[in-house]
Protein backbone atom coordinates (compact mmCIF):
# COMPACT_ATOMS: atom_id res chain seq x y z
CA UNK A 1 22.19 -7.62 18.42
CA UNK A 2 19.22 -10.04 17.82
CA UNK A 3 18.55 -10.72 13.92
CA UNK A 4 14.88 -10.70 13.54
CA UNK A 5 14.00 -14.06 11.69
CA UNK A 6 10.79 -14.61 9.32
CA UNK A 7 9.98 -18.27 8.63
CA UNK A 8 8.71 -19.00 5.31
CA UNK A 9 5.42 -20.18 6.82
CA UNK A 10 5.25 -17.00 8.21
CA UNK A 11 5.92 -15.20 4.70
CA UNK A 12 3.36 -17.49 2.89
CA UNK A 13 0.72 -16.47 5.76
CA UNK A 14 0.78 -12.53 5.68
CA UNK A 15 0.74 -13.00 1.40
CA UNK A 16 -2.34 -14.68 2.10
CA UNK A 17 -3.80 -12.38 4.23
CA UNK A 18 -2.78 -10.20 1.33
CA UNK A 19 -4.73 -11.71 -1.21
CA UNK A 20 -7.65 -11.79 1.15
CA UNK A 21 -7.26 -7.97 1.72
CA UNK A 22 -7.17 -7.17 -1.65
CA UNK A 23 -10.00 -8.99 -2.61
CA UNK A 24 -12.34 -8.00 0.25
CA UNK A 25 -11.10 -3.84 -1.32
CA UNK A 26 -11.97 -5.12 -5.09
CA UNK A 27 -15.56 -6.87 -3.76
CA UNK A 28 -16.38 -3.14 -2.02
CA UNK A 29 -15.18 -1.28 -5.06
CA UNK A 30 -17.13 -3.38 -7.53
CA UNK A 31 -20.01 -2.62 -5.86
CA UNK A 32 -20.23 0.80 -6.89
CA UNK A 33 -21.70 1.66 -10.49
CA UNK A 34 -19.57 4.51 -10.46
CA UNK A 35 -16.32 2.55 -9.98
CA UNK A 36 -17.34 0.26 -12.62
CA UNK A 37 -18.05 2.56 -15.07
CA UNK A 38 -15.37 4.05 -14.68
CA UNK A 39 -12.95 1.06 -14.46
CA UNK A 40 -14.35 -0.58 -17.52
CA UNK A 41 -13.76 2.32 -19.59
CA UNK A 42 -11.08 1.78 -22.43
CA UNK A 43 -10.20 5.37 -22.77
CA UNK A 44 -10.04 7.10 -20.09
CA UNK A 45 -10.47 11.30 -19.86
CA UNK A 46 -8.24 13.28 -16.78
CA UNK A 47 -12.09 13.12 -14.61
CA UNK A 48 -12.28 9.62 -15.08
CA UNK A 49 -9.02 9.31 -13.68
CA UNK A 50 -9.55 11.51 -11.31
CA UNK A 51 -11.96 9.58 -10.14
CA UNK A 52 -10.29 6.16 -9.91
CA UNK A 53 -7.60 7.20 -7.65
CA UNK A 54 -10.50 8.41 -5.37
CA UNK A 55 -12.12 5.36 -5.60
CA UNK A 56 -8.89 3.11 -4.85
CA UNK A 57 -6.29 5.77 -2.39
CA UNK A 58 -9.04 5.56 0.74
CA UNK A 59 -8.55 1.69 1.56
CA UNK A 60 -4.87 2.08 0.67
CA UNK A 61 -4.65 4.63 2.92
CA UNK A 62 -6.04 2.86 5.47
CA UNK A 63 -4.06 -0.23 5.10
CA UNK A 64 -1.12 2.10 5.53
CA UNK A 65 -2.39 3.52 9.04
CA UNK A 66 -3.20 0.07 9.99
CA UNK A 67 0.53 -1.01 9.62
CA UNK A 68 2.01 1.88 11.26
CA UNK A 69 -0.68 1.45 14.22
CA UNK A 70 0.82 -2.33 15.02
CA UNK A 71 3.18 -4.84 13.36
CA UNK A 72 0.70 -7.48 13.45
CA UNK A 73 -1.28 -5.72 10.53
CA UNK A 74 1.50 -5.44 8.02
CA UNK A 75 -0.32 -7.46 6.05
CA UNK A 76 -3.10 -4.97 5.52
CA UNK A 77 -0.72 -2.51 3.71
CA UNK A 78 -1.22 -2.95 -0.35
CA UNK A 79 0.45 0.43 -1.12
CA UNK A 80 3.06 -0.65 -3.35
CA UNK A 81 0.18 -2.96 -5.19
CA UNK A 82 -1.98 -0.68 -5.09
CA UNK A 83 0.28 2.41 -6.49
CA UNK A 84 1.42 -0.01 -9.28
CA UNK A 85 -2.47 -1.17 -9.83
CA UNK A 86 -3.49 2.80 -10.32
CA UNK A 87 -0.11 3.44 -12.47
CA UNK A 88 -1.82 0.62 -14.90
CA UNK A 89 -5.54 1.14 -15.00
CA UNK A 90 -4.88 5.15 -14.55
CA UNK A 91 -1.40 5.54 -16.40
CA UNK A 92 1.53 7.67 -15.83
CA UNK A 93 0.30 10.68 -13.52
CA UNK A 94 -2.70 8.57 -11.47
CA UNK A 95 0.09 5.78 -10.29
CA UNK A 96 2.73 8.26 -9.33
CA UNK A 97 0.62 10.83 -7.38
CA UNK A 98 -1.57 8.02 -6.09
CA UNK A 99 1.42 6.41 -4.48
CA UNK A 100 2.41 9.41 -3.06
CA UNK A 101 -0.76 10.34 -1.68
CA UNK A 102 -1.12 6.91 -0.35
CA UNK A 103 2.23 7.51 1.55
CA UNK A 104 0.87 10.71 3.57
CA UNK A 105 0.17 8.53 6.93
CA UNK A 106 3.88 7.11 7.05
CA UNK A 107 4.80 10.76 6.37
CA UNK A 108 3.19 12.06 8.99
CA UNK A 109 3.35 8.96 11.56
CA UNK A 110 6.33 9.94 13.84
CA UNK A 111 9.13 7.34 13.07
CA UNK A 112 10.43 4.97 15.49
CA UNK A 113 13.65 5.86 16.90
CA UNK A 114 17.06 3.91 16.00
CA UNK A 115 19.18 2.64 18.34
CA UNK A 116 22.84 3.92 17.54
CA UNK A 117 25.79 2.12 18.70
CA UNK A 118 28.79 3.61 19.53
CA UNK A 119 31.58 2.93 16.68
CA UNK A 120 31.01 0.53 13.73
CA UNK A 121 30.49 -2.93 13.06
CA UNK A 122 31.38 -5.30 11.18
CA UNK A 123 28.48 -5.99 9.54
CA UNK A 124 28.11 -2.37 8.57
CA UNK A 125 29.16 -0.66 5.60
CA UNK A 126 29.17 2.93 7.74
């Protein structure tokens, strides 16, 4: 069974990407007043937090479709960043439910089958 390898060149190249991903999302966000407003708020109320997970689940979202459309755009997929982003500017509900609505594509996305093999290996704990 081939082992697929990742060099750390490789690694260090998609968290690049990364970074560029998630800054090219921040430089669109910032550009609305709304989202700015909103996000420079110190206390937020359950519409204002509403209203940042709006703002922020659409690009995640995509980023998720993108990665489940080829493996050459993993890098585009921020969801656990971004979930963990919204679960510290939103707090406790926005991070949670964002996440999970962020997850709907791979939910829906019909999963790649899994080759069984017959018996068990010994590199398997089942």
């Amino acid at each position: 069974m081939p082992v697929a390898t990742t060099s750390v060149r490789d690694l260090l190249f998609t968290l690049l990407l990364k970074v560029g991903v998630s800054a090219s999302i921040a430089a669109l966000l910032a550009r609305w007043q709304t989202f700015r407003r909103v996000l420079f708020t110190e206390e937020r109320d359950p519409d204002q937090k509403l209203k940042l997970m709006l703002f922020m689940t659409p690009p995640l979202i995509v980023g998720v479709t993108l990665r489940l459309g080829s493996y050459q755009y993993r890098f585009a997929d921020l969801s656990l960043e971004g979930a963990f982003l919204m679960g510290l500017l939103g707090g406790r509900v926005v991070g949670p439910i964002g996440g999970a609505i962020i997850t709907i594509p791979a939910l829906i996305a019909k999963p790649s089958p899994i080759k069984k093999t017959s018996g068990t290996s010994a590199h398997s704990p089942f």
